[in-house]
N, C-alpha and C. Protein backbone atom coordinates (compact mmCIF):
# COMPACT_ATOMS: atom_id res chain seq x y z
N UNK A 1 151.35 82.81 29.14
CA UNK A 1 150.41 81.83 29.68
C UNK A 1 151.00 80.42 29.60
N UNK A 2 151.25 80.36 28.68
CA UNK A 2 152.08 78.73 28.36
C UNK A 2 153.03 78.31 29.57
N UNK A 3 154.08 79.61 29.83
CA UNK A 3 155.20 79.43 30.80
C UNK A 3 154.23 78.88 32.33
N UNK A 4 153.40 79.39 32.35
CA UNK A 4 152.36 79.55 33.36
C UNK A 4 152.00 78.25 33.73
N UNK A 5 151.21 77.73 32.59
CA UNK A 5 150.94 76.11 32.96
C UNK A 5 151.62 74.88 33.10
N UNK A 6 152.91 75.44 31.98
CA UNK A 6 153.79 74.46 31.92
C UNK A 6 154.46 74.15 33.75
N UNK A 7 154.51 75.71 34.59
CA UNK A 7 154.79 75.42 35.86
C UNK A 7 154.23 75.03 36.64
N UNK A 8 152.61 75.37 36.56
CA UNK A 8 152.05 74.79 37.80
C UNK A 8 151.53 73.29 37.36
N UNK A 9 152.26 72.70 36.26
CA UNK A 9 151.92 71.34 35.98
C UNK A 9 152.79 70.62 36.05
N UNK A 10 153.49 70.89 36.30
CA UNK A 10 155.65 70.89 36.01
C UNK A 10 155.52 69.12 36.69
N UNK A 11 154.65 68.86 37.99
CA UNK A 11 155.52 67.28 38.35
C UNK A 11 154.45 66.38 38.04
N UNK A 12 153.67 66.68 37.00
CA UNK A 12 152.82 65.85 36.18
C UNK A 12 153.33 65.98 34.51
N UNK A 13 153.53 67.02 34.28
CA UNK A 13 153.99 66.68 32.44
C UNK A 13 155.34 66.44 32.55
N UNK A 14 156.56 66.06 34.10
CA UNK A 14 157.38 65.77 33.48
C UNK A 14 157.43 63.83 33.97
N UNK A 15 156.07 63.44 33.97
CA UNK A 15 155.92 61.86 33.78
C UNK A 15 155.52 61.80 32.00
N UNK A 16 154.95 62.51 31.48
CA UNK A 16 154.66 62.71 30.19
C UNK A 16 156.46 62.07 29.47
N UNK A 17 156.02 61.40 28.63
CA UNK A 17 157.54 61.18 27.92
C UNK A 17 157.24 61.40 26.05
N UNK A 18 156.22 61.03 25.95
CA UNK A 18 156.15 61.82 24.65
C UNK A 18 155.37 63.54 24.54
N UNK A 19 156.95 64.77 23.87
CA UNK A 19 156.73 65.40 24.26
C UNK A 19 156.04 66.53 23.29
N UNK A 20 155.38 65.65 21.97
CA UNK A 20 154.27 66.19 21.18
C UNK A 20 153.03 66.22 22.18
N UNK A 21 152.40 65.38 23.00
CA UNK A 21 151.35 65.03 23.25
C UNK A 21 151.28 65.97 24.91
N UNK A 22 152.98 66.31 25.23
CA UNK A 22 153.26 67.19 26.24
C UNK A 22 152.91 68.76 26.28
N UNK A 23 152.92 68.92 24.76
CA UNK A 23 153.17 70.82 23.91
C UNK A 23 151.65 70.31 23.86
N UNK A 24 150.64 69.50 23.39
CA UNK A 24 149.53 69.81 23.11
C UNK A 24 148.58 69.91 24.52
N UNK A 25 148.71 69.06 25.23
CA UNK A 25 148.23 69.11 26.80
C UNK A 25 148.36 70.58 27.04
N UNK A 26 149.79 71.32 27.22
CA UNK A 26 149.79 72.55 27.83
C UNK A 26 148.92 73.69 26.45
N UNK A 27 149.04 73.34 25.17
CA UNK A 27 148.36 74.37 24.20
C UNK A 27 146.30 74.35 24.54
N UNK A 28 146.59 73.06 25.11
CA UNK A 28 144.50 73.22 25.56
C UNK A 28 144.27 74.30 26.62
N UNK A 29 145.60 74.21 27.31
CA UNK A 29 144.96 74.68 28.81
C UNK A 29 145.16 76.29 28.12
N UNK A 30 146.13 76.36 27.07
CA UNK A 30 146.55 77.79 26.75
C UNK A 30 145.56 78.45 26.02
N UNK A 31 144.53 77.65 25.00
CA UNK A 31 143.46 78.38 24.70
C UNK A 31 142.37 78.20 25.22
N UNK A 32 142.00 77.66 25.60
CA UNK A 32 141.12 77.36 27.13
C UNK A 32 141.26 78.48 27.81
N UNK A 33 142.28 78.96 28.60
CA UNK A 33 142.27 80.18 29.59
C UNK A 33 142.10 80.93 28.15
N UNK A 34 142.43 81.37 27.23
CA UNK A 34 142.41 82.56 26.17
C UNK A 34 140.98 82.87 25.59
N UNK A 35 140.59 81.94 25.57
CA UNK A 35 139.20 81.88 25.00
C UNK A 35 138.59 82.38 26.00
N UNK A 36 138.35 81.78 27.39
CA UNK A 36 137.46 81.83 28.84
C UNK A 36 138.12 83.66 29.11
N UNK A 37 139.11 84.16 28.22
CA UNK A 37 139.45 85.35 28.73
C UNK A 37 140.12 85.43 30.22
N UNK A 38 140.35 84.32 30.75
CA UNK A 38 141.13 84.67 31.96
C UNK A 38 142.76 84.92 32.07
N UNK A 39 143.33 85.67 33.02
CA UNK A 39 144.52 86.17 33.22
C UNK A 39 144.81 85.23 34.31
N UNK A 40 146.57 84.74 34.21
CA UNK A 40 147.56 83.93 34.90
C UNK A 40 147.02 84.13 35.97
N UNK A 41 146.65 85.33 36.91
CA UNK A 41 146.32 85.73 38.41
C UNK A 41 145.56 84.77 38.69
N UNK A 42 144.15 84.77 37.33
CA UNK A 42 143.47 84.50 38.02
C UNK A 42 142.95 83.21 38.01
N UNK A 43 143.90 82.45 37.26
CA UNK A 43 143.72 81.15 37.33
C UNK A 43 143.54 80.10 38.45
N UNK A 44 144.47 80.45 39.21
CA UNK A 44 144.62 79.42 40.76
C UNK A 44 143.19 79.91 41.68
N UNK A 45 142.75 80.79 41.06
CA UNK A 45 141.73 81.55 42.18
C UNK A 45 140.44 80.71 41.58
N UNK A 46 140.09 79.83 40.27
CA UNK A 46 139.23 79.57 40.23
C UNK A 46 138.84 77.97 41.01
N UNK A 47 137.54 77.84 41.31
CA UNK A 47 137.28 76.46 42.02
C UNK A 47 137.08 75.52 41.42
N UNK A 48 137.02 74.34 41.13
CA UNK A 48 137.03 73.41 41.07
C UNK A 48 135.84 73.12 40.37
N UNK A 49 134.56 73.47 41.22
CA UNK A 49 133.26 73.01 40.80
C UNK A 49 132.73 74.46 41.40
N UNK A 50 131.32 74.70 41.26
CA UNK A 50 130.13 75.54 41.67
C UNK A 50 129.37 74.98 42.00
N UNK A 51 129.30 73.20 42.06
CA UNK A 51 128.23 72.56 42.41
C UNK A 51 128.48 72.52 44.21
N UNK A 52 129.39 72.82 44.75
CA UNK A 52 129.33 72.47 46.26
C UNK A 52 130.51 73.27 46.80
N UNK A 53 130.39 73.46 47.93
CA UNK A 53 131.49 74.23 48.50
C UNK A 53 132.60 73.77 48.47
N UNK A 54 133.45 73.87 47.87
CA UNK A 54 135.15 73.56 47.57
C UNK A 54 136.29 73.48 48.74
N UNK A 55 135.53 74.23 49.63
CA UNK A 55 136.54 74.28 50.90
C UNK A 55 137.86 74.78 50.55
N UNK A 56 137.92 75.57 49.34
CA UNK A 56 139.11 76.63 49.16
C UNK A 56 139.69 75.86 48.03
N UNK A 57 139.42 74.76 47.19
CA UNK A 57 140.43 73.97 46.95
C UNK A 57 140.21 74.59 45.58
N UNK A 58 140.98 74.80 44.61
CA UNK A 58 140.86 74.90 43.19
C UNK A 58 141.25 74.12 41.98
N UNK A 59 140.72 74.91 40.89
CA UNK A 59 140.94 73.34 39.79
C UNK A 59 141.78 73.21 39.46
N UNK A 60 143.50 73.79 39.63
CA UNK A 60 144.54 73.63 39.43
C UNK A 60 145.01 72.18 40.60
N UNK A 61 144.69 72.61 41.99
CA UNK A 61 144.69 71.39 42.37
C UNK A 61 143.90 70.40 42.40
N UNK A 62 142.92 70.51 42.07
CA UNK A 62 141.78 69.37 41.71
C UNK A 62 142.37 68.50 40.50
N UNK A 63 142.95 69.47 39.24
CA UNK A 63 143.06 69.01 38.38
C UNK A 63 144.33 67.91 38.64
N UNK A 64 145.91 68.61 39.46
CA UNK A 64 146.61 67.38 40.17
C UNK A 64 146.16 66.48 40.47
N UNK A 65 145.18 66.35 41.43
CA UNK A 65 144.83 65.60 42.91
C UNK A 65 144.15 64.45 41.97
N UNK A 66 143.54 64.45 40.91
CA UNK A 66 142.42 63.84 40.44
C UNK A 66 143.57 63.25 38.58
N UNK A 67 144.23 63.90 37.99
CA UNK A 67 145.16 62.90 37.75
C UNK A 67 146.65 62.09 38.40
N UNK A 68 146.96 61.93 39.64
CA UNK A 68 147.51 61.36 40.41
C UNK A 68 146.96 60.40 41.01
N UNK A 69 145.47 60.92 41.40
CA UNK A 69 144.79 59.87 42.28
C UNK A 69 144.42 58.69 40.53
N UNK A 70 144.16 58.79 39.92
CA UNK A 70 144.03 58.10 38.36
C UNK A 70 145.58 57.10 38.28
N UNK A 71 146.50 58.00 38.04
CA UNK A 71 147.50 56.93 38.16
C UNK A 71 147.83 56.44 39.09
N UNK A 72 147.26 56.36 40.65
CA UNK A 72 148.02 55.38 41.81
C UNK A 72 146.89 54.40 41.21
N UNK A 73 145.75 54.35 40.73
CA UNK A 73 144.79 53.54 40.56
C UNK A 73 145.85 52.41 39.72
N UNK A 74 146.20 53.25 38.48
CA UNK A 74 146.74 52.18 37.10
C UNK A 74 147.95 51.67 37.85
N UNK A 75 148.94 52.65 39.08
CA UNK A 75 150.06 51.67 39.31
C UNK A 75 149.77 50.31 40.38
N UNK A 76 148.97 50.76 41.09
CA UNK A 76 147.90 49.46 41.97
C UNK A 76 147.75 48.67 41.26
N UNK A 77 146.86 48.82 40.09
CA UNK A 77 146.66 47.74 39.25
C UNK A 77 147.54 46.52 38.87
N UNK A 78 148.51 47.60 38.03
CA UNK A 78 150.11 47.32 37.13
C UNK A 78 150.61 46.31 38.31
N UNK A 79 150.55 46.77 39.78
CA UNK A 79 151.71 45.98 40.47
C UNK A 79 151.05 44.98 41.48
N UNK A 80 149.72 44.89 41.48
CA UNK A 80 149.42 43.71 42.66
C UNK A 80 148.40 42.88 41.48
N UNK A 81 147.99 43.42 40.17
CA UNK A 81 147.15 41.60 39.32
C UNK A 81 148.52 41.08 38.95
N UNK A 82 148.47 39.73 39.22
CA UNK A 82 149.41 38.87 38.50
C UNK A 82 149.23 38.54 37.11
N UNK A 83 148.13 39.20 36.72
CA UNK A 83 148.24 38.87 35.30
C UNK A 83 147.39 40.99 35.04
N UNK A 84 147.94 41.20 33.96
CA UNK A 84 147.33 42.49 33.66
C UNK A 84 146.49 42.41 32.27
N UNK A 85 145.28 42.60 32.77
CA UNK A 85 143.97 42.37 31.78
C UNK A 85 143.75 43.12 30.89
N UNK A 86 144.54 44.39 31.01
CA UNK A 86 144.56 45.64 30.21
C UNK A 86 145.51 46.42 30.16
N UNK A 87 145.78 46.94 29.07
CA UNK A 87 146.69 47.87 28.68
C UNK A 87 146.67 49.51 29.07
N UNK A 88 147.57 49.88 30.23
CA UNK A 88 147.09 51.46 30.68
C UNK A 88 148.46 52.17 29.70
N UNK A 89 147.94 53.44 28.71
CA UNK A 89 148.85 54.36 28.52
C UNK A 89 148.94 55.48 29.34
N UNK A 90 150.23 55.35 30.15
CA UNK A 90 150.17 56.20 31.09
C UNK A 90 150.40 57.40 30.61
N UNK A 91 151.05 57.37 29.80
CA UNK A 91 151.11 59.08 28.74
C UNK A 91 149.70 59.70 28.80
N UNK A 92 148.84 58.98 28.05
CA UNK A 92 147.47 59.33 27.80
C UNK A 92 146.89 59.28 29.24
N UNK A 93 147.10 58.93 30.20
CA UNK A 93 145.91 58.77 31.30
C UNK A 93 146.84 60.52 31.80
N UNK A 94 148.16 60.08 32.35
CA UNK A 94 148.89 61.79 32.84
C UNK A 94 147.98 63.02 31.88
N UNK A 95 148.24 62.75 30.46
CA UNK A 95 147.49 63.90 30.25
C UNK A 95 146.08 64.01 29.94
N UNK A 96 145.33 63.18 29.47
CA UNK A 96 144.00 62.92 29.91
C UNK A 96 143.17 63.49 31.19
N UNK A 97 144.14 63.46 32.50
CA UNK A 97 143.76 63.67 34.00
C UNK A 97 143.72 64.97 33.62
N UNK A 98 145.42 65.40 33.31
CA UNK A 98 145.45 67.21 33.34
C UNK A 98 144.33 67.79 32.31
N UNK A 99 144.11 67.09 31.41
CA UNK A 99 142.67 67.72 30.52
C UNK A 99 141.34 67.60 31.21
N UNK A 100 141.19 66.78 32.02
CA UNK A 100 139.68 66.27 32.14
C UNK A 100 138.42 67.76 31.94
N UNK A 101 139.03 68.79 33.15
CA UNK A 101 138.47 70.20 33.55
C UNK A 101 139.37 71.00 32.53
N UNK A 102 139.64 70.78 31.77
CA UNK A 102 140.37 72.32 30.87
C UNK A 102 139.05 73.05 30.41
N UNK A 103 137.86 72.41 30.54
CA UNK A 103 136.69 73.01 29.89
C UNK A 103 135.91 73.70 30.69
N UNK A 104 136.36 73.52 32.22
CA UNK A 104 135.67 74.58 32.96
C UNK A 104 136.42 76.55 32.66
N UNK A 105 137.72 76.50 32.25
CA UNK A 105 138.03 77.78 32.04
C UNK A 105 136.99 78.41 30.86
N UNK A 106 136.22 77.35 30.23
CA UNK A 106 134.98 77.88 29.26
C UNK A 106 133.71 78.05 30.09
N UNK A 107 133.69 77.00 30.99
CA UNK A 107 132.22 76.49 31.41
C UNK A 107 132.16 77.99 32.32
N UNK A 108 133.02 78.35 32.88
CA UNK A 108 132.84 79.44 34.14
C UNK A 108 133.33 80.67 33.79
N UNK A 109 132.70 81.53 34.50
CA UNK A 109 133.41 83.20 34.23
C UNK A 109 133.13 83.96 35.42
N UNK A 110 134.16 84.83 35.93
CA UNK A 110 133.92 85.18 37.31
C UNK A 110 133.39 87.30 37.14
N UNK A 111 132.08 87.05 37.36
CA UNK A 111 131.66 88.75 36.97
C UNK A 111 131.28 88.88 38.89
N UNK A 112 131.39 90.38 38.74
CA UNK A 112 131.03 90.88 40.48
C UNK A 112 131.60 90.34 41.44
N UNK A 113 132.77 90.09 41.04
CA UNK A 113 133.25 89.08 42.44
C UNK A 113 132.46 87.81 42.92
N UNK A 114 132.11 87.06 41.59
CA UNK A 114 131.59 85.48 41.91
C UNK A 114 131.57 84.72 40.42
N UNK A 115 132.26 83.43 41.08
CA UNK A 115 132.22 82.69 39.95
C UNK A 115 130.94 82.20 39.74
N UNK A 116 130.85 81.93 38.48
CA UNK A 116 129.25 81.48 37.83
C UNK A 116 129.55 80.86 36.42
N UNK A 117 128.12 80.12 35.49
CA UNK A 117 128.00 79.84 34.53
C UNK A 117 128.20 80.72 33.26
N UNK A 118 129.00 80.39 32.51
CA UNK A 118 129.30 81.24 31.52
C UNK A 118 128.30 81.43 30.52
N UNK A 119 127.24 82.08 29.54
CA UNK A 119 127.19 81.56 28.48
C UNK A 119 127.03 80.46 27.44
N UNK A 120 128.66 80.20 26.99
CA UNK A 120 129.18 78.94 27.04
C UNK A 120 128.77 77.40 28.09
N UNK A 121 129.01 77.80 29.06
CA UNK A 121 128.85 76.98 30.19
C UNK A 121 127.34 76.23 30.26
N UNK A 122 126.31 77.28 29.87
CA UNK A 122 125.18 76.96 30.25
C UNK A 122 124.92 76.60 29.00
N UNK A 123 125.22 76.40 27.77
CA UNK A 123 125.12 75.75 26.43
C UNK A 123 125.88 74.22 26.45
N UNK A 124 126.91 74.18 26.92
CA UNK A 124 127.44 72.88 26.96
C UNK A 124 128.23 73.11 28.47
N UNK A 125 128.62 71.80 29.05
CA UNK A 125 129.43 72.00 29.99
C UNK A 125 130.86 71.12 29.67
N UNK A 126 131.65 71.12 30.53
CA UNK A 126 132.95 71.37 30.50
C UNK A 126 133.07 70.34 29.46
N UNK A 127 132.99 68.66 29.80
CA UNK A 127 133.60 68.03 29.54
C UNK A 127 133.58 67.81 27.59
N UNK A 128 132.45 68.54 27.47
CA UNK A 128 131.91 68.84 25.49
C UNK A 128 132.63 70.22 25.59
N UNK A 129 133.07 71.23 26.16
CA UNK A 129 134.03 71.80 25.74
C UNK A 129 134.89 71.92 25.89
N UNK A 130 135.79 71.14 26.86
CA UNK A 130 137.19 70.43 26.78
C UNK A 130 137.56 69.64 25.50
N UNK A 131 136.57 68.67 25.16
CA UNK A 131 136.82 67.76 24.47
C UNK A 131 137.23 68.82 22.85
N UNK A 132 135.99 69.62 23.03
CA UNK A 132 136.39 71.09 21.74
C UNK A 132 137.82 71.00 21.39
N UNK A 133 138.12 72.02 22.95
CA UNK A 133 139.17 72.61 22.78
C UNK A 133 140.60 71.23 22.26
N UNK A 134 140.69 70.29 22.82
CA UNK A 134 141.51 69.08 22.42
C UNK A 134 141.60 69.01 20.73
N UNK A 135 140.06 69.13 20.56
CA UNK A 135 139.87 68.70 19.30
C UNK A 135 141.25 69.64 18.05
N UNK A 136 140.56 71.01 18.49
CA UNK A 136 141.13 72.08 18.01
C UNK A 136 143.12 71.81 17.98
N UNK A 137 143.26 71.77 19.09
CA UNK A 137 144.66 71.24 18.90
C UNK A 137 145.62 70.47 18.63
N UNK A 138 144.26 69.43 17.96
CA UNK A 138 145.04 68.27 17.01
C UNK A 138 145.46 66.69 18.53
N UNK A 139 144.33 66.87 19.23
CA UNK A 139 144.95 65.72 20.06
C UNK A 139 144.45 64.39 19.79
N UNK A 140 144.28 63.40 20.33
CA UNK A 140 144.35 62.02 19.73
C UNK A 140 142.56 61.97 20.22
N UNK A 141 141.63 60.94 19.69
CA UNK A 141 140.39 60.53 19.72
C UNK A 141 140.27 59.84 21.40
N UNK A 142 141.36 59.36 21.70
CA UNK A 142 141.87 58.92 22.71
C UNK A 142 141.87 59.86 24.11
N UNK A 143 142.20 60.84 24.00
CA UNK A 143 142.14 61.98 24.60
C UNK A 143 141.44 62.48 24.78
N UNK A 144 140.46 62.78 23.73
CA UNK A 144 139.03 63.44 23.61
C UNK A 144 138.22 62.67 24.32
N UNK A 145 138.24 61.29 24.11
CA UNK A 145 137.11 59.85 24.73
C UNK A 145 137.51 60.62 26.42
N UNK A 146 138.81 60.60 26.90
CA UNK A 146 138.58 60.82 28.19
C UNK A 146 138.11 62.19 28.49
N UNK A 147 138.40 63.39 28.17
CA UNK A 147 137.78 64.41 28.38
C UNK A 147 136.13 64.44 27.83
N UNK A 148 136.00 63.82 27.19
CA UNK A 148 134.59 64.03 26.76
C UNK A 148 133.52 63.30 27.83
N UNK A 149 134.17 62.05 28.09
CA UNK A 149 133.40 61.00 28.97
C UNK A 149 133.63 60.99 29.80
N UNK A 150 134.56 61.67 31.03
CA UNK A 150 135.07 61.44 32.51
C UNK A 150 134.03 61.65 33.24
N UNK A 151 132.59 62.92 33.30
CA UNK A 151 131.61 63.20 34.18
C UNK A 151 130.26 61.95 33.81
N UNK A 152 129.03 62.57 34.12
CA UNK A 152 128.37 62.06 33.08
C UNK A 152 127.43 62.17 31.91
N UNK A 153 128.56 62.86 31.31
CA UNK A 153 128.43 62.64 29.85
C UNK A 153 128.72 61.59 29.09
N UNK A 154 129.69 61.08 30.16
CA UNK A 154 130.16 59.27 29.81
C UNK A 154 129.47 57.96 30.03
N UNK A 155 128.02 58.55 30.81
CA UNK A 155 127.28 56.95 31.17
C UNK A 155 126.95 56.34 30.17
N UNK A 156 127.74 55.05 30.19
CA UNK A 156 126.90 54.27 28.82
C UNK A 156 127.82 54.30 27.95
N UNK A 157 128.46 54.99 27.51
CA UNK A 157 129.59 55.26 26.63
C UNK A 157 130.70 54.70 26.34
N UNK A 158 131.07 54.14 25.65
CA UNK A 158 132.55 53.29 25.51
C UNK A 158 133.59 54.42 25.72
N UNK A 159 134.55 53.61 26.13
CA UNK A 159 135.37 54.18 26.82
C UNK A 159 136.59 53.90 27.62
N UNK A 160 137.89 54.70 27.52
CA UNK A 160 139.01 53.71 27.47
C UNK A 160 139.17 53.32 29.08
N UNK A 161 140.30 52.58 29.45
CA UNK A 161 140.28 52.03 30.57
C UNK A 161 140.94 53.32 31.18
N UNK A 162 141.76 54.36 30.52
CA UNK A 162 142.51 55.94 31.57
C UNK A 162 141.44 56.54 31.40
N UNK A 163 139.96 56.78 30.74
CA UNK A 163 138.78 57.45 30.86
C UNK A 163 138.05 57.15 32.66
N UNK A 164 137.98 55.66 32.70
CA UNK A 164 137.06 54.87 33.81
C UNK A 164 138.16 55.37 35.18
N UNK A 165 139.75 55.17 35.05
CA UNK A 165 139.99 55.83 36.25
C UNK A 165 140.37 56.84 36.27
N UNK A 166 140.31 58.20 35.48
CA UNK A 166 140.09 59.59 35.35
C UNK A 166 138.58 59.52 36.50
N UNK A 167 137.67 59.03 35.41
CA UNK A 167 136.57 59.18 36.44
C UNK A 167 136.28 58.77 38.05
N UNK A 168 136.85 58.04 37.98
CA UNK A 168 136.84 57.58 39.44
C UNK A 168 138.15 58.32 40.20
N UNK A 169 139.20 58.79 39.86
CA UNK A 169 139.73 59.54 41.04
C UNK A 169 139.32 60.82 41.16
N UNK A 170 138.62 61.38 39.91
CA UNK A 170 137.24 62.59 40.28
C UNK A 170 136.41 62.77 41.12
N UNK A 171 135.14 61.55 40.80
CA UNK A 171 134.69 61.94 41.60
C UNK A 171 134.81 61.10 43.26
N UNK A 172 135.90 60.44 43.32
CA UNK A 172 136.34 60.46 44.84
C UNK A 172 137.00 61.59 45.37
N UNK A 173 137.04 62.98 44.56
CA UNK A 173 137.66 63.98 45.39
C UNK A 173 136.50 64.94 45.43
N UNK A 174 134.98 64.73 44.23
CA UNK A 174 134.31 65.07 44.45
C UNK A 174 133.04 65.26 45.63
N UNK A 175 132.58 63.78 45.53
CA UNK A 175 131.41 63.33 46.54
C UNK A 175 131.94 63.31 47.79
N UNK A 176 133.04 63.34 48.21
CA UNK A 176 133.01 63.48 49.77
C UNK A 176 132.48 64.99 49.98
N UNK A 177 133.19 65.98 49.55
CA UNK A 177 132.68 67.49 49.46
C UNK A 177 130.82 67.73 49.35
N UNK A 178 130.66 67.00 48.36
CA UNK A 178 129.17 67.03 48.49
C UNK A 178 128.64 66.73 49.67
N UNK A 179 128.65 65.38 49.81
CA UNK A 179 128.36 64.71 51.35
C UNK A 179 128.55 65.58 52.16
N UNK A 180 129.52 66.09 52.70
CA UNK A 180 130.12 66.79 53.74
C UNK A 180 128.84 68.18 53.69
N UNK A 181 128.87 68.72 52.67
CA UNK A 181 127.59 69.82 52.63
C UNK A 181 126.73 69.85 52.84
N UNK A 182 126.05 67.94 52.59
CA UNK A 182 124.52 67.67 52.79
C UNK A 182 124.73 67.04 54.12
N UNK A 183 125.62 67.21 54.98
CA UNK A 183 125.65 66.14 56.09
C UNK A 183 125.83 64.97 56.26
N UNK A 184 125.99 64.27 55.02
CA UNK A 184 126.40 63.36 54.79
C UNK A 184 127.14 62.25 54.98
N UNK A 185 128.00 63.05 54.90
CA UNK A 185 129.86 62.33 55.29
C UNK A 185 129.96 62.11 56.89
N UNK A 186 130.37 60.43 57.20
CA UNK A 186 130.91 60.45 58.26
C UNK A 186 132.09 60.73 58.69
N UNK A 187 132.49 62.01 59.45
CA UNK A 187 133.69 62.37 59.95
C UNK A 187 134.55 61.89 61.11
C-alpha cells in the first residue's frame, strides 16, 4: 500500500523537502486505507464526495487538484504582494492538501456496489477523522489544524494561513459541481 501512494502522489511529495514529514503524509494515507479496509484497486475508484455528483472525478484526484490549486494560491501570493504579510510553509500546506480527505477512506465504505456512509462516517466525518489518523502518526498540531479545519468544522476556528487556502482550493473544486447539479452554474 505504501508503494501505492507514494506513486499516485509521486509529483506532489516530491515538492515535500523534509522527508520525515514526507514518510508520515504517506503512513496516514497507509492506515487510513487499512483501517477503512480498502484494497490498492480500489482506491482510485472512490469519489471524492457523496454529497453531489462527481462527474467521475475521484479523491485521489480531488485530493491533487485541491492541494495544487492551494499552492498556486501561496505562489500568487509569494510573487505579486510586494511586501509578504505572512509566512506560507509550503512543506506543511503540500502535505496538509494531500491530508485534507485522508479521512474519507474512514468516512466511506463501498457495500452492494455503492459508496455510502460508514459507521465511522456517520459518527464523525472526515476532517475529525483525518485529523485522528495524523494524530496517530505523530504529525505536527500544524497539520492536524489543517486537516481538522479545512471543511466546516473550521468556521470560527483559528487557523493557519495553509489551512484558509487548503480550504479555499476545495471548495472551488467543490461548489461548482454542486451548482452544476442544482442548475446553478452558469455554463
Amino acid at each position: 500500500m505504501k508503494a501505492y501512494f507514494e506513486k499516485v502522489f509521486k509529483p506532489v511529495l516530491d515538492k515535500i523537502k523534509d522527508e520525515e514529514l514526507k514518510e508520515k503524509t504517506i503512513a496516514c494515507w497507509v492506515m487510513a486505507a487499512e483501517e477503512g479496509g480498502w484494497k490498492e484497486e480500489q482506491i482510485e475508484q472512490i469519489p471524492f464526495t457523496l454529497l453531489t455528483d462527481t462527474k467521475g472525478l475521484n479523491l485521489i484526484e480531488h485530493t491533487i487538484a485541491v492541494t495544487m490549486g492551494a499552492a498556486g494560491l501561496a505562489q500568487a501570493m509569494m510573487e505579486h504582494y510586494r511586501t509578504m504579510p505572512l509566512e506560507i510553509n509550503m512543506d506543511w500546506l503540500y502535505a496538509g492538501g494531500l491530508l485534507h480527505d485522508v479521512g474519507k477512506l474512514l468516512e466511506f465504505e463501498y457495500v452492494d456496489g455503492e459508496y455510502r456512509k460508514s459507521h465511522f462516517g456517520k459518527c464523525a466525518r472526515h476532517p475529525i477523522s483525518g485529523a485522528i489518523v495524523a494524530a496517530k502518526v505523530g504529525l505536527n498540531n500544524e497539520i492536524i489544524n489543517m486537516i481538522a479545519n479545512h471543511a466546516k468544522e473550521g468556521d470560527g476556528r483559528p487557523q493557519r494561513i495553509e489551512t484558509v487556502l487548503i480550504h479555499q482550493a476545495d471548495f472551488a473544486t467543490f461548489n461548482p459541481l454542486v451548482m452544476l447539479q442544482k442548475g446553478l452554474l452558469i455554463e
